[in-house]
N, C-alpha and C. Protein backbone atom coordinates (compact mmCIF):
# COMPACT_ATOMS: atom_id res chain seq x y z
N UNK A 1 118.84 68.09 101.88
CA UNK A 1 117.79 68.18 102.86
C UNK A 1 116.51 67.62 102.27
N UNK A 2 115.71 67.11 102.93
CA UNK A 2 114.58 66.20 102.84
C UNK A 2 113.50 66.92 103.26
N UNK A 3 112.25 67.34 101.93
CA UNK A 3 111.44 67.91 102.48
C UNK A 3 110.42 67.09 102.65
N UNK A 4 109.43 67.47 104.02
CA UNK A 4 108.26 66.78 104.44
C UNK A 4 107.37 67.43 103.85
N UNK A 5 106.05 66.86 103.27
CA UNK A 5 105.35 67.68 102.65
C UNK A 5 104.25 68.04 103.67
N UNK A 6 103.87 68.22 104.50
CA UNK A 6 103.30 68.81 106.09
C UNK A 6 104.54 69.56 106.74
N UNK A 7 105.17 70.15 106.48
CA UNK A 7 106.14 70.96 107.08
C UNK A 7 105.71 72.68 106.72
N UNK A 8 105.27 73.00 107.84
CA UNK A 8 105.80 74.88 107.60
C UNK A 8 105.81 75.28 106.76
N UNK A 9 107.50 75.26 106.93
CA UNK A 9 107.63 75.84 105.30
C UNK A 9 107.32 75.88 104.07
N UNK A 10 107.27 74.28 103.69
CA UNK A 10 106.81 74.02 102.52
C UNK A 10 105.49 74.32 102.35
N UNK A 11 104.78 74.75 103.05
CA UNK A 11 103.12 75.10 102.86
C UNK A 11 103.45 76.93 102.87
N UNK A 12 104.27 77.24 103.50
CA UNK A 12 104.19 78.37 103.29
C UNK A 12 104.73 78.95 102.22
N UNK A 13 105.85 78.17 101.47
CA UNK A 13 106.95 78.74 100.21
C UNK A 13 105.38 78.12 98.89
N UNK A 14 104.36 76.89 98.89
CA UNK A 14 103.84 77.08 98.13
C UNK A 14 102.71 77.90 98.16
N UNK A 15 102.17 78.42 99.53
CA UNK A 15 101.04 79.69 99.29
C UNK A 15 101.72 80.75 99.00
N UNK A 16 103.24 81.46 98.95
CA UNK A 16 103.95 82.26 98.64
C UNK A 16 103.64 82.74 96.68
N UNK A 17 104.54 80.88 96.33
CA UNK A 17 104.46 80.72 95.04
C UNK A 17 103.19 80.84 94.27
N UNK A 18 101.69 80.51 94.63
CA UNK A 18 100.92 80.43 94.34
C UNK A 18 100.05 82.04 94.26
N UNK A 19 100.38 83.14 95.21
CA UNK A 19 100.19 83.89 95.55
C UNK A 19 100.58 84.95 94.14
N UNK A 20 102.29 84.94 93.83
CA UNK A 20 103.28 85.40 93.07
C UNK A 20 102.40 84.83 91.35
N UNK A 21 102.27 83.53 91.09
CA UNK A 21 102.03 83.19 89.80
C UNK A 21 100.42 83.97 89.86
N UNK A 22 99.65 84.34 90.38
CA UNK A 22 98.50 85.21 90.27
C UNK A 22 98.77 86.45 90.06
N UNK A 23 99.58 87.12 90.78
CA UNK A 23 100.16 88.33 90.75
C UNK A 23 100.30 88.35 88.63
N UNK A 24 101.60 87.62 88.44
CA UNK A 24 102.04 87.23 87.30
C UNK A 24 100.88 87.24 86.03
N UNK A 25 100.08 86.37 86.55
CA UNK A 25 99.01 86.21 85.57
C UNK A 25 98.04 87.29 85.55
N UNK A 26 97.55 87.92 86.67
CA UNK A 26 96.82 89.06 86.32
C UNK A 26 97.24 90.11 85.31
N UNK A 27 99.14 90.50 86.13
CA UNK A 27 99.74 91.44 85.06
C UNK A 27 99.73 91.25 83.67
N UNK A 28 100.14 89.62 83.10
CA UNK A 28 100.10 89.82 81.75
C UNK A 28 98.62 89.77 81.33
N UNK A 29 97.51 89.45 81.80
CA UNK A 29 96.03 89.45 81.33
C UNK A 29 95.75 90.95 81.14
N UNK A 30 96.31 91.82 82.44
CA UNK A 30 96.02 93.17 81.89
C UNK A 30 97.15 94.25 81.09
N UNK A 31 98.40 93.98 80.62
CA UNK A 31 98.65 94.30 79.83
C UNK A 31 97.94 94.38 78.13
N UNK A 32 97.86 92.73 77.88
CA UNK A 32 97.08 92.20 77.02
C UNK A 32 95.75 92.80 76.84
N UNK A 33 95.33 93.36 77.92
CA UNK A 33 94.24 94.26 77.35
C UNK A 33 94.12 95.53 77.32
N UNK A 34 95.19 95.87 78.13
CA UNK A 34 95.65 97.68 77.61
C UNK A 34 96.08 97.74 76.28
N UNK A 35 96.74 96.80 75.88
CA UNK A 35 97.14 97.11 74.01
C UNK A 35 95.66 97.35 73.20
N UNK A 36 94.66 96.17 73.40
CA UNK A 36 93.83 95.94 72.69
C UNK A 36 93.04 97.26 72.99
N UNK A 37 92.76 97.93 74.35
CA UNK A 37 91.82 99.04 74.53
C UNK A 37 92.88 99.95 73.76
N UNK A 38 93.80 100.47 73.72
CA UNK A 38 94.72 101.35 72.99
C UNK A 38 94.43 101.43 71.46
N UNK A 39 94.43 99.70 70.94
CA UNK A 39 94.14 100.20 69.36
C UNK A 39 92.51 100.40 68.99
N UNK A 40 91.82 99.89 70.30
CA UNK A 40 90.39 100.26 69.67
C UNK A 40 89.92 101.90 69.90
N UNK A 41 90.61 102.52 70.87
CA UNK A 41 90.70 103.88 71.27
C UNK A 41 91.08 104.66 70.52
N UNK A 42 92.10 104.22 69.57
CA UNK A 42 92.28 105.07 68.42
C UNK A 42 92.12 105.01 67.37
N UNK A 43 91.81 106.00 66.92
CA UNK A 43 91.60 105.84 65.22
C UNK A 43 92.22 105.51 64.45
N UNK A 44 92.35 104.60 63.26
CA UNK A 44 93.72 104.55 62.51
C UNK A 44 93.46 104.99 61.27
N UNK A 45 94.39 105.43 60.61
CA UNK A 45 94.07 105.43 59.05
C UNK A 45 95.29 104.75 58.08
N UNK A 46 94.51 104.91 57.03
CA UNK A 46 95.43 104.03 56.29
C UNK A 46 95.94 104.71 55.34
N UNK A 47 97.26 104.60 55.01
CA UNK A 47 97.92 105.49 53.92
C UNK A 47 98.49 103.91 52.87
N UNK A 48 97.73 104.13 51.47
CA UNK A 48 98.44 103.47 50.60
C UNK A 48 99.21 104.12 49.63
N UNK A 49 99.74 103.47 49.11
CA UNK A 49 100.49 104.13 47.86
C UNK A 49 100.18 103.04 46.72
N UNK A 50 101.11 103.71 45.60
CA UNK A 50 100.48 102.65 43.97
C UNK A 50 101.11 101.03 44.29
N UNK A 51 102.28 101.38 45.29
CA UNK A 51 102.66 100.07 45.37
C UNK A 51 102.08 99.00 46.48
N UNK A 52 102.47 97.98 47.30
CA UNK A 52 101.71 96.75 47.35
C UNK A 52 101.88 97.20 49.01
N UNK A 53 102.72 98.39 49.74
CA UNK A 53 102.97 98.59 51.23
C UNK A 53 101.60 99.58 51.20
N UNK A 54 101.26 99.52 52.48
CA UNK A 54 100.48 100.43 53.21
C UNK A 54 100.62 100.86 54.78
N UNK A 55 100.77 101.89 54.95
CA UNK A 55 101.22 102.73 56.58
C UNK A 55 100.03 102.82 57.40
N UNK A 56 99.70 102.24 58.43
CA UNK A 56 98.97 102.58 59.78
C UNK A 56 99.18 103.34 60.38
N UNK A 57 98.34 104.81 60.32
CA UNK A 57 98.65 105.50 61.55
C UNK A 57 98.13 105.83 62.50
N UNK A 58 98.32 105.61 63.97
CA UNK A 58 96.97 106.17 64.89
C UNK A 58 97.06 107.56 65.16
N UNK A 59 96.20 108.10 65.36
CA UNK A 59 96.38 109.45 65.60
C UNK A 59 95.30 109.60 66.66
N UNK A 60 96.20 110.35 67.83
CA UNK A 60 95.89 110.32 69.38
C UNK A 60 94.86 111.43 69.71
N UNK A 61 94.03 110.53 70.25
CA UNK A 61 92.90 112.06 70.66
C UNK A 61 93.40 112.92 71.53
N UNK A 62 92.85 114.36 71.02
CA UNK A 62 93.44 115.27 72.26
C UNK A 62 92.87 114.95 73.62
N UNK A 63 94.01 115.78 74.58
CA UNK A 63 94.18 115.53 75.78
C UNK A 63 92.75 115.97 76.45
N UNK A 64 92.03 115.43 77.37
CA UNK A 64 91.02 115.52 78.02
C UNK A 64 90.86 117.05 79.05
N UNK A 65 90.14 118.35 78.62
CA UNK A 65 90.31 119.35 79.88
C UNK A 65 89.95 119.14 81.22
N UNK A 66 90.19 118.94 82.26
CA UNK A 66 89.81 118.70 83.75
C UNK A 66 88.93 120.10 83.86
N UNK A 67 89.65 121.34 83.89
CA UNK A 67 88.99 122.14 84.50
C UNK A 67 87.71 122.67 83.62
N UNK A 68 87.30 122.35 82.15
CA UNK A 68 86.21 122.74 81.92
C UNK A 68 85.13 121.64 82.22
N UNK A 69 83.62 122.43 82.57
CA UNK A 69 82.84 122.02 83.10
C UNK A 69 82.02 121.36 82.15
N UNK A 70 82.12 120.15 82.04
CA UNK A 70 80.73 119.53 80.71
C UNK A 70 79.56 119.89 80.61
N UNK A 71 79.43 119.72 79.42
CA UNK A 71 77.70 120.40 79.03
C UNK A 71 76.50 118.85 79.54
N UNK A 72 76.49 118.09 79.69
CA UNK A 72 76.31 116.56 80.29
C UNK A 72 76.19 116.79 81.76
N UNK A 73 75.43 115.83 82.55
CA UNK A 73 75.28 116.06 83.86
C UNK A 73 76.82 115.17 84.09
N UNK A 74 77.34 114.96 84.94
CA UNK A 74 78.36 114.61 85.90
C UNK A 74 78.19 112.67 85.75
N UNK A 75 76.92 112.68 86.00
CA UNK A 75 76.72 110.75 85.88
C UNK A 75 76.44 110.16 84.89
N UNK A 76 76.36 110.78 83.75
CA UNK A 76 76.25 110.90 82.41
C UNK A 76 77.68 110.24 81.84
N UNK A 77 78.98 110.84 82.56
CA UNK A 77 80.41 110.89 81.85
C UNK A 77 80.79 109.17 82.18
N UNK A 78 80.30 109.27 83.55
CA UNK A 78 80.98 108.32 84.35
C UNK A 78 80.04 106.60 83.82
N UNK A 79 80.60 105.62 83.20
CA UNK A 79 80.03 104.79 82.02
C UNK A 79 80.68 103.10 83.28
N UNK A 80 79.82 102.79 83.52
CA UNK A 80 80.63 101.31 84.05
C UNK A 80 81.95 100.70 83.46
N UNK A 81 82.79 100.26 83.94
CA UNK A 81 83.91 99.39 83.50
C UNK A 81 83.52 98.04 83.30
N UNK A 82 83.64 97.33 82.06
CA UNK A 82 83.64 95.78 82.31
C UNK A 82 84.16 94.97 83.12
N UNK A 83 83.70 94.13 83.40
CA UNK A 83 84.20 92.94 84.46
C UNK A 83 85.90 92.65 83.73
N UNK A 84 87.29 92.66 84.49
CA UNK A 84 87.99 92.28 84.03
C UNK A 84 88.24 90.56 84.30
N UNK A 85 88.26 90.10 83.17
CA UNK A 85 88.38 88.78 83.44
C UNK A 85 88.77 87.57 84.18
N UNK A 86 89.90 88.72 85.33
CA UNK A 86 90.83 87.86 85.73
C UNK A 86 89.66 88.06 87.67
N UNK A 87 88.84 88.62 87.34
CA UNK A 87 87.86 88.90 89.01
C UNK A 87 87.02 87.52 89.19
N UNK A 88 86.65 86.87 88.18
CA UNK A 88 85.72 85.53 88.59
C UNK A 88 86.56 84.74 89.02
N UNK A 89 88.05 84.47 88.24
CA UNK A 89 88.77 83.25 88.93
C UNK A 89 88.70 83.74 89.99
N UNK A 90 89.10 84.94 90.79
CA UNK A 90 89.54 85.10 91.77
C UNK A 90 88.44 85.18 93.13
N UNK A 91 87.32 85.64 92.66
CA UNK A 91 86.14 85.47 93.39
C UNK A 91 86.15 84.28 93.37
N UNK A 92 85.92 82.99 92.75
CA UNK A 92 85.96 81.42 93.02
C UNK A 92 86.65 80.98 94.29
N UNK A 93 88.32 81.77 93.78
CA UNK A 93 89.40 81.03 94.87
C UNK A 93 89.16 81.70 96.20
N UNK A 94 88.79 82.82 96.37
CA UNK A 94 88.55 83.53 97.60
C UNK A 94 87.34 82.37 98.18
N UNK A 95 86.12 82.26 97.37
CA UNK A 95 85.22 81.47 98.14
C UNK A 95 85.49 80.22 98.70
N UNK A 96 86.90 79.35 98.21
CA UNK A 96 87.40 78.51 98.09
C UNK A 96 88.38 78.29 99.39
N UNK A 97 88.51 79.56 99.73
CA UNK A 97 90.01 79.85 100.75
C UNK A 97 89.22 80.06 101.85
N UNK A 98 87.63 80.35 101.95
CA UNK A 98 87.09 80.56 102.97
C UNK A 98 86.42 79.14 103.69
N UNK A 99 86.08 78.17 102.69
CA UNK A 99 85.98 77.09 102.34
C UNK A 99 87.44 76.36 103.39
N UNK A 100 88.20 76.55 102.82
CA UNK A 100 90.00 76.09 103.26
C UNK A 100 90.02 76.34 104.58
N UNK A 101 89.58 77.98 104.82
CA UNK A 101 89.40 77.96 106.15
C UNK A 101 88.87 77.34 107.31
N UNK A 102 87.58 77.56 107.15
CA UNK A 102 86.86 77.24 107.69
C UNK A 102 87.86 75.63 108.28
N UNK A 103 87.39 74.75 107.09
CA UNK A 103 88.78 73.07 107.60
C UNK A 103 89.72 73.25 108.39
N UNK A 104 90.62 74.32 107.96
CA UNK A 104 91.94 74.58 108.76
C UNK A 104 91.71 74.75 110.14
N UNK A 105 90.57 75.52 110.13
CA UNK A 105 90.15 76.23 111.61
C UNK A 105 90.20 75.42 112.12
N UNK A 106 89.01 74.17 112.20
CA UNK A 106 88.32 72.78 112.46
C UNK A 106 90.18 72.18 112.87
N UNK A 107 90.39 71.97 111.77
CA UNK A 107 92.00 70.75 112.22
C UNK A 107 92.53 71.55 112.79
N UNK A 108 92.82 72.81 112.95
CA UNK A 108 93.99 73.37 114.30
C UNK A 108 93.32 73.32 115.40
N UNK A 109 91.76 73.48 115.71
CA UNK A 109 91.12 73.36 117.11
C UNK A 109 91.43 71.83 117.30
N UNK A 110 90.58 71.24 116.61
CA UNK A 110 90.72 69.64 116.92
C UNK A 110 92.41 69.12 117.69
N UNK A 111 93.47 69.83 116.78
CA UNK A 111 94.83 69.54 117.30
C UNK A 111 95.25 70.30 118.44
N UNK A 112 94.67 71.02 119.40
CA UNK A 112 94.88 71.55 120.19
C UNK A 112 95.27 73.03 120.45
N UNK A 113 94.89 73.68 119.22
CA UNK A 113 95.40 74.81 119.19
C UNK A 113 93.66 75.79 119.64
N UNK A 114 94.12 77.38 119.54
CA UNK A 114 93.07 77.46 119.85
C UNK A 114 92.40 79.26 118.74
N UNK A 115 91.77 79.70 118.82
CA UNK A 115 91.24 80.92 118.10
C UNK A 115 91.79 82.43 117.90
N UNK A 116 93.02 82.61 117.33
CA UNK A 116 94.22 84.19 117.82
C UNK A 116 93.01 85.04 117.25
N UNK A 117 91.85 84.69 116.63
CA UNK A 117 91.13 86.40 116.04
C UNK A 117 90.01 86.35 116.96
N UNK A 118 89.86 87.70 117.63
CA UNK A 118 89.29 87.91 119.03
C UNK A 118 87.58 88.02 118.32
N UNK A 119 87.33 88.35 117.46
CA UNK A 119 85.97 88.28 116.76
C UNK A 119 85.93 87.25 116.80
N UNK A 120 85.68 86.28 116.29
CA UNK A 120 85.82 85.01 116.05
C UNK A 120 85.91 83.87 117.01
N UNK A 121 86.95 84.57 117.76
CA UNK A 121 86.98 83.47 118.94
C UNK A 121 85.55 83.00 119.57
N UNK A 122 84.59 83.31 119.41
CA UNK A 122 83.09 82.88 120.07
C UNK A 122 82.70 82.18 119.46
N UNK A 123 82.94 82.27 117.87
CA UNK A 123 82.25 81.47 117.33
C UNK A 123 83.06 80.43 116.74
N UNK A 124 84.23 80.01 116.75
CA UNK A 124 85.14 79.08 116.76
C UNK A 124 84.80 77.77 116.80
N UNK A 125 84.19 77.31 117.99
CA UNK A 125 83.47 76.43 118.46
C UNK A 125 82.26 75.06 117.97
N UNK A 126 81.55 76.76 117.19
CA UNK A 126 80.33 76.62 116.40
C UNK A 126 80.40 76.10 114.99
N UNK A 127 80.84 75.11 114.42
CA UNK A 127 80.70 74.80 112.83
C UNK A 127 79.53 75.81 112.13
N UNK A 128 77.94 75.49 112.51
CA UNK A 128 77.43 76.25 111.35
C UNK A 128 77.16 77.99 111.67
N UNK A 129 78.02 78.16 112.80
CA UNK A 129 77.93 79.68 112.99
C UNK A 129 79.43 80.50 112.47
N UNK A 130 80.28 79.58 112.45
CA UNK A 130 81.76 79.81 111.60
C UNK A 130 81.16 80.30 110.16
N UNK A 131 80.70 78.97 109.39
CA UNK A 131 80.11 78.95 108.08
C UNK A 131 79.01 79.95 107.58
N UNK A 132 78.13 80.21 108.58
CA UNK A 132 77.14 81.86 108.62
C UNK A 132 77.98 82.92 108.40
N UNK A 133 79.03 82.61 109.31
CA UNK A 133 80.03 84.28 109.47
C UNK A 133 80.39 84.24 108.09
N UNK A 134 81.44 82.98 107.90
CA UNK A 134 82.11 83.15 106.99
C UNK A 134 81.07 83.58 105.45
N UNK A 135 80.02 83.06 105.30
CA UNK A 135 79.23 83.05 103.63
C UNK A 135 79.45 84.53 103.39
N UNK A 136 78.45 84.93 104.93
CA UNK A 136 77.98 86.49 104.59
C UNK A 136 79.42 87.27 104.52
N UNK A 137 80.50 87.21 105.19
CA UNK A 137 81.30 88.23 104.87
C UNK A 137 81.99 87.81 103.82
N UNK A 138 82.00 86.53 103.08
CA UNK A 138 82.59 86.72 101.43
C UNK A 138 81.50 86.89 100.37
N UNK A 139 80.38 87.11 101.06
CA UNK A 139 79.23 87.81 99.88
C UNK A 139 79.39 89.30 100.29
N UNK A 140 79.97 89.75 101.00
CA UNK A 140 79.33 91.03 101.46
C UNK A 140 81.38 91.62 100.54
N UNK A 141 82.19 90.95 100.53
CA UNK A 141 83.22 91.27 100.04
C UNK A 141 83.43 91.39 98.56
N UNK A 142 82.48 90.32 97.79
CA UNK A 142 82.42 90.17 96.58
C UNK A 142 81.75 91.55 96.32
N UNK A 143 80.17 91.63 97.06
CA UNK A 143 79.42 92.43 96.63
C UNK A 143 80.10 94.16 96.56
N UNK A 144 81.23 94.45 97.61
CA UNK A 144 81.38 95.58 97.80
C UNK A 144 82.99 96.05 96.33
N UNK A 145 83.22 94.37 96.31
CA UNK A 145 84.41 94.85 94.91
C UNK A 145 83.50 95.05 93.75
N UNK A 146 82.57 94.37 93.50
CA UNK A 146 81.71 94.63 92.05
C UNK A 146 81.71 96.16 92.53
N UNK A 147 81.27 96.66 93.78
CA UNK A 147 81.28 98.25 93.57
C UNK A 147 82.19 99.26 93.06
N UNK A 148 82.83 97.92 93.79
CA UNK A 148 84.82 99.17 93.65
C UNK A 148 84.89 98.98 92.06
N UNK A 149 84.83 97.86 91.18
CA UNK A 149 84.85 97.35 90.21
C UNK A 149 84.49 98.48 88.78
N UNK A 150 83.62 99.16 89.76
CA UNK A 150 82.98 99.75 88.49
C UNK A 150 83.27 101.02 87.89
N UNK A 151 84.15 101.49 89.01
CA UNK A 151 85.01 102.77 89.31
C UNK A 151 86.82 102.27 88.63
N UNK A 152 87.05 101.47 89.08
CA UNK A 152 88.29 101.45 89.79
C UNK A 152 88.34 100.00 89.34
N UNK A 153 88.23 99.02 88.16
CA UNK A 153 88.46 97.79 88.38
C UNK A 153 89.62 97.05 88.33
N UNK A 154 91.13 97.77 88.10
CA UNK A 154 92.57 97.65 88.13
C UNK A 154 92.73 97.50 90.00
N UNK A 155 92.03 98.53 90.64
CA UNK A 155 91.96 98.51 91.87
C UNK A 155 91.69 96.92 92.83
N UNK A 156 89.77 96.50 92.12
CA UNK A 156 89.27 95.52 92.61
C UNK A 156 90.27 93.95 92.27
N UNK A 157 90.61 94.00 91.25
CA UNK A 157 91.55 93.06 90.65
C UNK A 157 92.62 92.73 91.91
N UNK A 158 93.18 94.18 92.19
CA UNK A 158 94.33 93.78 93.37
C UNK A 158 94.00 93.75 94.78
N UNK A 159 92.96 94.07 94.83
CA UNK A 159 92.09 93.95 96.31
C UNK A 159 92.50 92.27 96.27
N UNK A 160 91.45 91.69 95.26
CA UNK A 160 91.08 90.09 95.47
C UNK A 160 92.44 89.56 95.19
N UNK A 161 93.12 89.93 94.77
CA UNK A 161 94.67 89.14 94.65
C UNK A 161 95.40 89.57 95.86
N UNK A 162 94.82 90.65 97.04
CA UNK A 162 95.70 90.92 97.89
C UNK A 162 94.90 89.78 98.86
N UNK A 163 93.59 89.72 98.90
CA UNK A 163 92.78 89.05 99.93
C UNK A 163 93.31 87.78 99.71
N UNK A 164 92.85 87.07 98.28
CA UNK A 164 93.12 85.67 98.16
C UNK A 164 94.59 85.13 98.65
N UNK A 165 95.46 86.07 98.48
CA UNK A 165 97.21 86.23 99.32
C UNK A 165 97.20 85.87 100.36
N UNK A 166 96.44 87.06 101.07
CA UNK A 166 96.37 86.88 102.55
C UNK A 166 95.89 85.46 103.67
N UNK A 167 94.66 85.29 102.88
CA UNK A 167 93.68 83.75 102.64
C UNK A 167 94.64 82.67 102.50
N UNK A 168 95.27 82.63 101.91
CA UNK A 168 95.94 81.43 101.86
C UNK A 168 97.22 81.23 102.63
N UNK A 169 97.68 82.61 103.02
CA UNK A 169 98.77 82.43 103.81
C UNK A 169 98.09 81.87 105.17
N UNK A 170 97.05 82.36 105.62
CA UNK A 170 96.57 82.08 106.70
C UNK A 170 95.81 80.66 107.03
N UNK A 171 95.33 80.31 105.60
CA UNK A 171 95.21 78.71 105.83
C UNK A 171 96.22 78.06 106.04
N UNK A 172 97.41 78.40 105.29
CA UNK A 172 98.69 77.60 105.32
C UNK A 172 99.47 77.64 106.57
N UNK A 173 99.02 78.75 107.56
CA UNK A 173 99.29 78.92 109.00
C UNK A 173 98.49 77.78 109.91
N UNK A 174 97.41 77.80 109.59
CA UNK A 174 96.03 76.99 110.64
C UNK A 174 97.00 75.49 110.29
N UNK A 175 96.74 74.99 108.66
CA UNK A 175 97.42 73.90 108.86
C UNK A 175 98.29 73.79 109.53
N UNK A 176 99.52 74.24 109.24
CA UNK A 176 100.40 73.99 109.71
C UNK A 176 100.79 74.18 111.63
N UNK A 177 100.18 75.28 111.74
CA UNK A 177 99.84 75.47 114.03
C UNK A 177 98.70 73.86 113.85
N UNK A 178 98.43 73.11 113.02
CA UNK A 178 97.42 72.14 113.15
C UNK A 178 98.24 71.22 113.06
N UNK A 179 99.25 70.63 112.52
CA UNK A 179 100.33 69.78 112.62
C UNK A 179 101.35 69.77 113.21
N UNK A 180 101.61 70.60 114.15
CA UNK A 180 102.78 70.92 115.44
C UNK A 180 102.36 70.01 116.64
């Protein structure tokens, strides 16, 4: 079988694939840094002897009490999370997919198709009122994961890998209802 490269499928099996190797790459980026927070979290010591070996051992802090009440106020405990590394690529490609959109939109109207999201449908029409909608709600998306981010940034990580998913499946739809 002979694939067309404007065909359906094939736009949809590579926003699939593309979707999956992010997935992939986030997981091993954050494994890779659960080891590293693990050995900096613990203490190690070193046991030598007269001869030329020496033993590493970590030794695990005790377990954290939930139910006692800290001597510290409450916002005191709670310390920001760093940016995990893998949130800028993904903030890029999201801005990128809105970007994608926006085109796709444009070539499926132009080809005769017409607006399935009922918000939207008004402003469809409109190039720089599409591009208004679209800025502010991927600033207003970025801005609300840096929030989630700071709590929860294993969370924000899979937000933007679920969005950027979604994003691209849906460009890969517009094209393609744009080439029928």
């Amino acid at each position: 079988m002979r694939c067309v490269p404007n065909s359906p499928g094939v736009v949809h099996r590579f926003a699939s694939y593309m979707a999956l190797a992010m997935v992939f790459a986030i997981g091993a980026a954050h494994d890779a840094r659960a080891q590293d927070l693990m050995s900096a979290a613990l203490p190690s010591y070193s046991l030598s002897t007269n001869s030329s070996t020496s033993v590493t051992a970590y030794i695990a802090q005790p377990p954290l009490d939930l139910f006692v009440t800290p001597e510290q106020p409450a916002t005191d405990l709670v310390v920001a999370a760093a940016r995990p590394k893998a949130l800028l690529p993904l903030y890029v490609s999201f801005a990128s997919l809105q970007v994608l959109d926006i085109t796709s939109t444009r070539y499926a109207l132009d080809h005769g198709a017409h607006e399935a999201n009922p918000i939207l449908s008004g402003l469809a029409g409109s190039t720089p009122a599409l591009v208004a909608v679209k800025a502010g709600s991927t600033a207003a998306i970025i801005y609300l994961t840096e929030r989630l981010r700071k709590r929860h940034p294993v969370a924000a990580v899979l937000l933007m890998v679920g969005l950027n998913a979604g994003y691209a499946t849906i460009v890969a739809h517009n094209y393609s209802v744009g080439a029928r």
